[in-house]
Protein backbone atom coordinates (compact mmCIF):
# COMPACT_ATOMS: atom_id res chain seq x y z
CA UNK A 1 112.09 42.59 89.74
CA UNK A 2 111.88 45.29 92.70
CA UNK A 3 113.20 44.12 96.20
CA UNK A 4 112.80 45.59 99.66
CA UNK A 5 116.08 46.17 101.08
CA UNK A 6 115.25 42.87 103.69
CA UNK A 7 116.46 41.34 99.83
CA UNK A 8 112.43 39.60 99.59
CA UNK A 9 111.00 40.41 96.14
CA UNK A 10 108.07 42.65 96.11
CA UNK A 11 104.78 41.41 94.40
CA UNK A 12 102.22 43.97 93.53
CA UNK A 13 99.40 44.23 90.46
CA UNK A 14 102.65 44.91 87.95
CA UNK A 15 104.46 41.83 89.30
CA UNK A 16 102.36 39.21 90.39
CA UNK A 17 103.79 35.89 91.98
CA UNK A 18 102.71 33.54 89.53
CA UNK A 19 100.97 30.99 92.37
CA UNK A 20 99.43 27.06 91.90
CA UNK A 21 96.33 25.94 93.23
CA UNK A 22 97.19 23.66 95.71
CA UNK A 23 93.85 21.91 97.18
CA UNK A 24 89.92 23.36 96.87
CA UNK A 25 87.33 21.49 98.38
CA UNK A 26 82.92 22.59 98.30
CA UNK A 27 82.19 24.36 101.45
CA UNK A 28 78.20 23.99 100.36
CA UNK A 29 76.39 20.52 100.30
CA UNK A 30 74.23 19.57 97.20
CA UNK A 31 70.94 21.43 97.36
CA UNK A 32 72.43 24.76 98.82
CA UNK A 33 71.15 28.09 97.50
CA UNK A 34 74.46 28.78 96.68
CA UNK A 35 78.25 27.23 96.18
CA UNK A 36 80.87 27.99 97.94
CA UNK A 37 84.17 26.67 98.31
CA UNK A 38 87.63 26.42 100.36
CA UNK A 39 91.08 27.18 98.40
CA UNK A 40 94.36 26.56 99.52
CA UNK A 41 96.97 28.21 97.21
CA UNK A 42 100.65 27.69 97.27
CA UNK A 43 103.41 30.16 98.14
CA UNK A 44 106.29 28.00 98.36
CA UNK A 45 109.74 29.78 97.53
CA UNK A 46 107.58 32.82 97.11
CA UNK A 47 108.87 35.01 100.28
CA UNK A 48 104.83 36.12 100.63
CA UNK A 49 103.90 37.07 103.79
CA UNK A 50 100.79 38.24 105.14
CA UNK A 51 98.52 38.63 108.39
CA UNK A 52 95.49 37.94 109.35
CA UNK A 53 93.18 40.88 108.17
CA UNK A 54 94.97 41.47 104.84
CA UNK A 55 93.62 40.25 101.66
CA UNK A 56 94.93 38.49 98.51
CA UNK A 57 94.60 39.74 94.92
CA UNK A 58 94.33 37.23 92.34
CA UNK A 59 93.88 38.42 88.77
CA UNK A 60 91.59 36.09 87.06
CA UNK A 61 91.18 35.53 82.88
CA UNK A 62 87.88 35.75 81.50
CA UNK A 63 85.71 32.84 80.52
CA UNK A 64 86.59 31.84 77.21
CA UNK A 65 82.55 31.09 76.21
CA UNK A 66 81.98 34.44 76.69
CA UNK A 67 84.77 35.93 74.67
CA UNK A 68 83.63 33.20 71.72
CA UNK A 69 80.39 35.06 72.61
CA UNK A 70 81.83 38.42 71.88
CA UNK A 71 83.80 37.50 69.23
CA UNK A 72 80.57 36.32 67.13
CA UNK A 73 78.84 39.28 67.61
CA UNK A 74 81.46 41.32 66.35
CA UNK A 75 82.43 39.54 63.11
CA UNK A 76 85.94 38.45 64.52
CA UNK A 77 87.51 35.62 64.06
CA UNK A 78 89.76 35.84 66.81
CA UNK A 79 93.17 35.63 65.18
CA UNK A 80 92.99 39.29 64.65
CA UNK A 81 96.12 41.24 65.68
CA UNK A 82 95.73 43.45 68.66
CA UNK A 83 97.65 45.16 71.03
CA UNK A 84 97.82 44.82 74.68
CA UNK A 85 98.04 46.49 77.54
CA UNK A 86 101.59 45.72 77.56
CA UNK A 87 102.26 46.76 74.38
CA UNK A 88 102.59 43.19 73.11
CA UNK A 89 100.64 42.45 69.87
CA UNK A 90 98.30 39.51 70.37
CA UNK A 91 95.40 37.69 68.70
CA UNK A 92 92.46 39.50 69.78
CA UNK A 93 90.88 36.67 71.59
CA UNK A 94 93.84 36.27 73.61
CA UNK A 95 93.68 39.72 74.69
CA UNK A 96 90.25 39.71 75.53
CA UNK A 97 90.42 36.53 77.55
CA UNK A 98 93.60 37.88 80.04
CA UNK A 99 93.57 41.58 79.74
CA UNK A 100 90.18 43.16 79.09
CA UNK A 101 86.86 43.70 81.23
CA UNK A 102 84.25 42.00 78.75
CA UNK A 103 81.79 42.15 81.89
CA UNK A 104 82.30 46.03 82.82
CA UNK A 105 81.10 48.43 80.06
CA UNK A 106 82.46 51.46 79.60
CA UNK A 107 80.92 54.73 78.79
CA UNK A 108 83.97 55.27 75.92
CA UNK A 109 81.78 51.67 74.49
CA UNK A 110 78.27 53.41 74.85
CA UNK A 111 79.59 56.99 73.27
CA UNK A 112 80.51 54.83 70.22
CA UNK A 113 77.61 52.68 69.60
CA UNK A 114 75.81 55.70 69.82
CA UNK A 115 77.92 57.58 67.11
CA UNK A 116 77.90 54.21 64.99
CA UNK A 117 74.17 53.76 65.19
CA UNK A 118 73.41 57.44 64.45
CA UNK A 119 71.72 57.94 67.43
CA UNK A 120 68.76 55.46 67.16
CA UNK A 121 70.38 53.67 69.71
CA UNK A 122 68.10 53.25 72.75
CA UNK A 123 71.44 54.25 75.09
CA UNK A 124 71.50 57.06 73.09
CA UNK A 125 68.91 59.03 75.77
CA UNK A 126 70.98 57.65 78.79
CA UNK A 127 74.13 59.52 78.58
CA UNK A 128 72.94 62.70 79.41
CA UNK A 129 74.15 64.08 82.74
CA UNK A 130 70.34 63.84 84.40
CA UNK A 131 69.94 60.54 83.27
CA UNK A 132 72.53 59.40 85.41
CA UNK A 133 69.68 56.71 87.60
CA UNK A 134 68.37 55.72 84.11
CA UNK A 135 72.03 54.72 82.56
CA UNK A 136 73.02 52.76 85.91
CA UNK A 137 69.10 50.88 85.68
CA UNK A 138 70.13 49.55 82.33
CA UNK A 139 73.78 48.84 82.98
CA UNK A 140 72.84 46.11 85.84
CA UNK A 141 72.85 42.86 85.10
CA UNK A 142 74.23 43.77 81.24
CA UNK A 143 77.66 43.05 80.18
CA UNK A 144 79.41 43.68 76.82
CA UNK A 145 77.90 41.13 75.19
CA UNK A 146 74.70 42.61 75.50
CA UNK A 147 75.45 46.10 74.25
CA UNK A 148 76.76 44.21 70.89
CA UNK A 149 73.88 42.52 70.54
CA UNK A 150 71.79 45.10 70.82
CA UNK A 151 73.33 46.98 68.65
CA UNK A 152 73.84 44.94 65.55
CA UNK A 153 74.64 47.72 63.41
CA UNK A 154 77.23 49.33 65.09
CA UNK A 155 80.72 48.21 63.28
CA UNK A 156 84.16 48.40 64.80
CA UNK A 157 87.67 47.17 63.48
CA UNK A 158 89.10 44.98 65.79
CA UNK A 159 91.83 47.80 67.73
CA UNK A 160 89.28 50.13 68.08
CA UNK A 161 87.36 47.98 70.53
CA UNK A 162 90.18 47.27 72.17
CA UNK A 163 90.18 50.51 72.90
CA UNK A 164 86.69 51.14 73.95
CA UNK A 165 87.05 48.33 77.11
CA UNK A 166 88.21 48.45 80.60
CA UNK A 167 91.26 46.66 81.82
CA UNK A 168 90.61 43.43 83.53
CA UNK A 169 91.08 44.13 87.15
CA UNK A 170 92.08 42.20 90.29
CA UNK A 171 89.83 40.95 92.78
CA UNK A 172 90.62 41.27 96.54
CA UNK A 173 89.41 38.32 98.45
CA UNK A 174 89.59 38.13 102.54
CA UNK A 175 92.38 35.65 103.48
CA UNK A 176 90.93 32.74 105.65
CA UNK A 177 94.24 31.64 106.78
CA UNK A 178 97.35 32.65 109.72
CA UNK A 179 100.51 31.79 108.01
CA UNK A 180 101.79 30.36 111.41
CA UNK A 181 99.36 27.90 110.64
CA UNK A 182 99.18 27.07 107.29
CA UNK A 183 103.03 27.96 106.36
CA UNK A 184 103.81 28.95 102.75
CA UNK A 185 100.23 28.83 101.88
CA UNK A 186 97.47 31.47 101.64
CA UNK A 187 93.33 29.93 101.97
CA UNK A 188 89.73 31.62 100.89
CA UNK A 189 86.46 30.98 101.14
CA UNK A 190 84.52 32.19 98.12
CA UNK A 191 81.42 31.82 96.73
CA UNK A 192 80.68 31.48 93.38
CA UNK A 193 78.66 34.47 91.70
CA UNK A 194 75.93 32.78 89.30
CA UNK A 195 72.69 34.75 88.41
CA UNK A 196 70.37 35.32 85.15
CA UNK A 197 69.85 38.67 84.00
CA UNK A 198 68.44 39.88 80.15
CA UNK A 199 67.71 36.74 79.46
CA UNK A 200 71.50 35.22 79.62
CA UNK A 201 73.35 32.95 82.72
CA UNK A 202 75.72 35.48 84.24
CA UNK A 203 79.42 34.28 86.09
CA UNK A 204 81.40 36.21 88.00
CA UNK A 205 84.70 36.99 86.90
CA UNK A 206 86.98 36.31 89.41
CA UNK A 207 84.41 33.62 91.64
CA UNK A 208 83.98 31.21 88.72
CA UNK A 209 87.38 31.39 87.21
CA UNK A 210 88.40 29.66 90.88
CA UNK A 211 85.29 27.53 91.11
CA UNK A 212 85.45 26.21 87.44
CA UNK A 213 88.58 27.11 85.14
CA UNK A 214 91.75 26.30 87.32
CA UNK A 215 93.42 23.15 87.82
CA UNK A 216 96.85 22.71 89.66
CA UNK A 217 98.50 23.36 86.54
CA UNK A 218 96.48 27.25 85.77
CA UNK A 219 99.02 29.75 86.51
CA UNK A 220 97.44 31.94 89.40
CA UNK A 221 98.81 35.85 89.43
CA UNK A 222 98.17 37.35 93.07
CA UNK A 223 99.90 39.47 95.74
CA UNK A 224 98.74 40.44 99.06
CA UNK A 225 97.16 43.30 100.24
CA UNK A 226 97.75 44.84 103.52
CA UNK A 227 94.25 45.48 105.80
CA UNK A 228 96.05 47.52 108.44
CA UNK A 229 92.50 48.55 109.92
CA UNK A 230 91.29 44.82 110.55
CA UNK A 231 93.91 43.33 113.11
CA UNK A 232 93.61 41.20 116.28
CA UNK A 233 94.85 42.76 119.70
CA UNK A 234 98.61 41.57 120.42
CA UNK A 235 98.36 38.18 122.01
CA UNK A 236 99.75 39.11 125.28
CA UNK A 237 96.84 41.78 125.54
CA UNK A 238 94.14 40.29 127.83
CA UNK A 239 91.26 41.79 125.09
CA UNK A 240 87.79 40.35 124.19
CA UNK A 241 87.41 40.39 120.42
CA UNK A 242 83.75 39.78 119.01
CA UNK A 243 84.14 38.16 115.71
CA UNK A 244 80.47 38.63 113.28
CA UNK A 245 81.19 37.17 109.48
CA UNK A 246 78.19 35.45 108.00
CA UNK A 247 78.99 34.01 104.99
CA UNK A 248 81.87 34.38 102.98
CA UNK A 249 82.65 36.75 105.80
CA UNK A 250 83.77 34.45 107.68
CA UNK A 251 86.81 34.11 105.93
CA UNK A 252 89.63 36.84 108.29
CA UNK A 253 87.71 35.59 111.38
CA UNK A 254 89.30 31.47 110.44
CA UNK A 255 92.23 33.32 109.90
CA UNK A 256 91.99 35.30 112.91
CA UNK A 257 90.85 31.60 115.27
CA UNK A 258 94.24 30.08 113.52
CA UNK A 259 96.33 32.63 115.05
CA UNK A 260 94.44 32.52 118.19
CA UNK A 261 95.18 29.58 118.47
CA UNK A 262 99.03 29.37 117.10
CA UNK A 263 99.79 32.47 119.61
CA UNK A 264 97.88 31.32 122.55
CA UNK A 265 95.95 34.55 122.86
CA UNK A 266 95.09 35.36 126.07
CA UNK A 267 91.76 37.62 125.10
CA UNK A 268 88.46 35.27 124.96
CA UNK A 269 86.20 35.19 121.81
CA UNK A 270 82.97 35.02 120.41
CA UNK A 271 81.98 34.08 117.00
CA UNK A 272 78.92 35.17 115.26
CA UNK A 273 78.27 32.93 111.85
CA UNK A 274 75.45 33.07 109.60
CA UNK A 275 74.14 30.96 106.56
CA UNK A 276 71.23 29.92 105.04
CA UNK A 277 71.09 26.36 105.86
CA UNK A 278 72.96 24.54 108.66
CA UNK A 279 72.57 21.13 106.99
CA UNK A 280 74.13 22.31 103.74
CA UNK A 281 76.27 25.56 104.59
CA UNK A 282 77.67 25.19 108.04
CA UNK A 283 81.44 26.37 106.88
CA UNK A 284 84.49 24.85 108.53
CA UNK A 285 81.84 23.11 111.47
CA UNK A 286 84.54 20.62 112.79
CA UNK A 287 87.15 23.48 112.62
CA UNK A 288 84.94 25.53 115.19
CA UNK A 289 83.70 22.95 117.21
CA UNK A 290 87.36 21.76 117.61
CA UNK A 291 88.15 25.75 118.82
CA UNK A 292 85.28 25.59 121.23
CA UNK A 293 86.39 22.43 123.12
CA UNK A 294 89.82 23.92 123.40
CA UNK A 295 89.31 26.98 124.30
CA UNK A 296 90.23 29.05 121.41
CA UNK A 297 86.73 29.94 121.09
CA UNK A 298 85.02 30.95 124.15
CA UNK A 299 81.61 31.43 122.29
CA UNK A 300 80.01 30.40 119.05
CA UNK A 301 76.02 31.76 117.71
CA UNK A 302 74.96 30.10 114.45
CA UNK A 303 72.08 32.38 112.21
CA UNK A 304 70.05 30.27 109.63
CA UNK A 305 67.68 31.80 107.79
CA UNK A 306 65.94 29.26 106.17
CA UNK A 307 66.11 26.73 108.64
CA UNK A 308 62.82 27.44 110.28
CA UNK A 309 59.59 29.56 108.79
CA UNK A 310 60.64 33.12 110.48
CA UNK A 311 64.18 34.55 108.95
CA UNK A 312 66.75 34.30 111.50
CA UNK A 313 70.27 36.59 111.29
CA UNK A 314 73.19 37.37 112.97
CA UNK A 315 71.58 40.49 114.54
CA UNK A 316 68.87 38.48 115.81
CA UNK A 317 71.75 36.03 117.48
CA UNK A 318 73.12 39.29 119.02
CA UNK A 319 69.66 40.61 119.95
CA UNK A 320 69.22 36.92 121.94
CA UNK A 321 72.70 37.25 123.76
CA UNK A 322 72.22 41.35 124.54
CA UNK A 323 73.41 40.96 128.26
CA UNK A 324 76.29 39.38 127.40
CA UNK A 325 77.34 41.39 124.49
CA UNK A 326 77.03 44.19 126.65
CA UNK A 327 79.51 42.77 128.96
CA UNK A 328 81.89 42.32 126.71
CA UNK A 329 81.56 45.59 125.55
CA UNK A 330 82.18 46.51 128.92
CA UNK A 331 84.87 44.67 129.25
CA UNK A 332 87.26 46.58 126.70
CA UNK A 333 85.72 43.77 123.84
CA UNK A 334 86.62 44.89 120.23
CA UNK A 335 84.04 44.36 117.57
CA UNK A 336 84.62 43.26 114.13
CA UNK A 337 82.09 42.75 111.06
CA UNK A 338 83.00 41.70 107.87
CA UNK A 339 80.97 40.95 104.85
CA UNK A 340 78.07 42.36 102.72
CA UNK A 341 77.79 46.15 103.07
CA UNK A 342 74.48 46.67 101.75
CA UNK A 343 72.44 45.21 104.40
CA UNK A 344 74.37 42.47 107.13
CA UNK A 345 76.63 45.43 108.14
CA UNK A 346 73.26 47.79 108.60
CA UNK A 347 71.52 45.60 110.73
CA UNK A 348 74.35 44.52 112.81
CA UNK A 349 75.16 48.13 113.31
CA UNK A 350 71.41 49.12 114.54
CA UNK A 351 71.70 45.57 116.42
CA UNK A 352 74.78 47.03 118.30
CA UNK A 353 73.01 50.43 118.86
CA UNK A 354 69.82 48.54 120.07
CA UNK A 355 72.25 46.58 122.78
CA UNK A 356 73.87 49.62 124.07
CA UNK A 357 70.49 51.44 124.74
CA UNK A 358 69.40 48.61 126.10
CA UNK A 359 71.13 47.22 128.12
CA UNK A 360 73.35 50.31 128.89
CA UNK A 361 69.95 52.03 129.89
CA UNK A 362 70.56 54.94 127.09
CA UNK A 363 68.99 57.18 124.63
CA UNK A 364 69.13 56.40 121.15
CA UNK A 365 71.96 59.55 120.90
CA UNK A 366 73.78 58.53 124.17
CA UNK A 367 73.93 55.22 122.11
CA UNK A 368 75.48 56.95 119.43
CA UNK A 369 77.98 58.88 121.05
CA UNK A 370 79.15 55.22 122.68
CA UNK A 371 79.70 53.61 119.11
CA UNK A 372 81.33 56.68 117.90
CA UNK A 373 83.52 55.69 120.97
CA UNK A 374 83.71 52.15 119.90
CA UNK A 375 85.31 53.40 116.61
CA UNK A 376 87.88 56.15 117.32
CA UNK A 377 89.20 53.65 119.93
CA UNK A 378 89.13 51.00 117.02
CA UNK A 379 87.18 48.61 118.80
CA UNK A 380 84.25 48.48 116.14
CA UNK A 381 86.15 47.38 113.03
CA UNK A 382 84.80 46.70 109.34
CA UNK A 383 85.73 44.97 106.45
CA UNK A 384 82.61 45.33 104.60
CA UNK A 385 81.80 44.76 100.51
């Protein structure tokens, strides 16, 4: 085992710490659109440490109905001797269930079903360079299973497709917890990915192998990775920080109110939280309310979209409080966002641009130039997925 020269051991994705589940408890109420839930995992005697910002790793197994699944479709039985990534020979449902993507498909998988079906497969048209849209169309949604199956005749001997597959990866997850706090524990907030897609009931990997296959017992690989860009002012530094996680994004931004709190940080803050319902996904509620009535929390704007018959959002909750964001702004505040890239982080961003020209009295470039500010002075920070 490698060791820094402080003597601590160092974990990374070739040596794990083998963690326990300590405590998980539902986040979302019964008739949510979604679950999520609260883990507390269990460093003790590991020498982890980690700050608020950083993220943990956890390196999940697969669920073993879908390698049954795969299994089937292939011919195997299971007990079939592969070899791992580790060089180890193992049955080949073992090594599908801890060490190989069975969700990811590769295009080494396609290339081969073609050549095995002679061509008449219909992936067969989608690997040419200019297809490029087309192939990434039919990949979403599908996993391995589906190429099998719809590809019946396509044969392989049980190393071969071992060969054809993806590692199974880690997953980074935003740590929800200050270790001043907490102690020899790391928290998360995750929700569970659950959709239908071709017909079948998808999981994700990493979401549902927390929500549904661990016990106390289920060893749990993970290290920590460092987010050096997404960090709180020191707490000495009278700074406004601006906190906007809707979601699972909210996760860094508990960890960041635990330190806070645990430091006595002298900056004020203001937390922007979104979620679909507040009767059934109003995360950690008593944890912020206690953080307002102390102080910790100087501000707090709930978003909940389906609470009433027009959409409501964390930009809108921005949009409402304009004058005072500005102020902040003003005031040297830095402004973090963490959560889904695709669209939260795009209309925050054209929220914040919308604020500065308004209430800064500027032109949609003058606006600009001021966020490009914002961010080489790394007071607009993202963590976004």
């Amino acid at each position: 085992m490698s060791t820094e020269s402080t003597g601590k051991p160092v974990y990374n994705v070739k040596n794990p710490y083998i963690a326990r589940l300590k405590h998980m408890h539902d986040l979302t109420a019964p008739g949510a659109v979604k679950h999520t839930a609260h883990f507390e995992i269990d460093l003790t005697g590991s020498g982890l440490e980690y700050t608020p910002g950083d993220s943990l790793a956890v390196l999940p197994t697969n669920d073993p109905a879908l390698v049954s699944d795969v299994l089937a479709a292939l011919g195997f039985s299971g007990d079939e001797s592969v070899v791992n990534p580790k060089g180890a020979s193992v049955p080949i449902r073992q090594a599908l269930f801890e060490s190989f993507s069975i969700t990811d498909i590769d295009n080494k998988l396609l290339k081969a079903v073609v050549e095995k079906t002679g061509g008449s497969s219909p992936v067969a048209a989608l690997l040419a360079p200019e297809k490029k849209d087309n192939l990434k169309n039919y990949l979403w949604g599908r996993e391995v299973i589906d190429v099998l199956l719809e590809n019946p005749t396509a044969k392989f001997e049980p190393a071969e497709f071992i060969g054809l597959l993806k590692k199974l990866i880690i997953r980074l997850y935003s740590i929800s917890s200050s270790q001043r706090a907490v102690g020899e524990a790391v928290h998360l907030t995750v929700a569970t990915v659950k959709y239908e897609s071709h017909g079948r009931a998808r999981k994700g990997v990493c979401s549902t192998f927390l929500a549904e296959r661990i016990d106390t017992s289920t060893p749990l690989p993970v290290f920590v990775n460092p987010g050096k860009g997404f960090r709180l002012p020191e707490p000495h530094e009278d700074i406004p920080v601006i906190m906007c996680g809707p979601g699972t994004g909210i996760a860094p931004f508990r960890a960041f109110l635990q330190e806070r709190k645990a430091t006595s940080a002298k900056g004020k803050a203001w937390l922007f939280f979104g979620e679909t319902s507040e009767k059934t996904c109003y995360f950690y509620k008593d944890e912020f309310a206690a953080y307002l009535a102390d102080g910790t929390l100087a501000k707090l704007d709930c978003a909940w979209s389906r609470d009433q018959a027009e959409k409501i959002y964390v930009q809108h909750k921005m949009l409402e409080n304009s004058r005072q964001f500005w102020e902040w702004l003003e005031q040297g505040a830095i402004f973090y966002v963490c959560g889904d890239a695709s669209r939260m982080a795009l209309d925050v961003d054209k929220a914040l641009h919308q604020i500065i020209e308004k209430e800064g009295g500027k032109s949609s470039e003058e606006a600009a130039a001021y966020v490009t500010e914002l961010k080489n002075a790394k007071r607009y920070r993202r963590d976004v997925y």
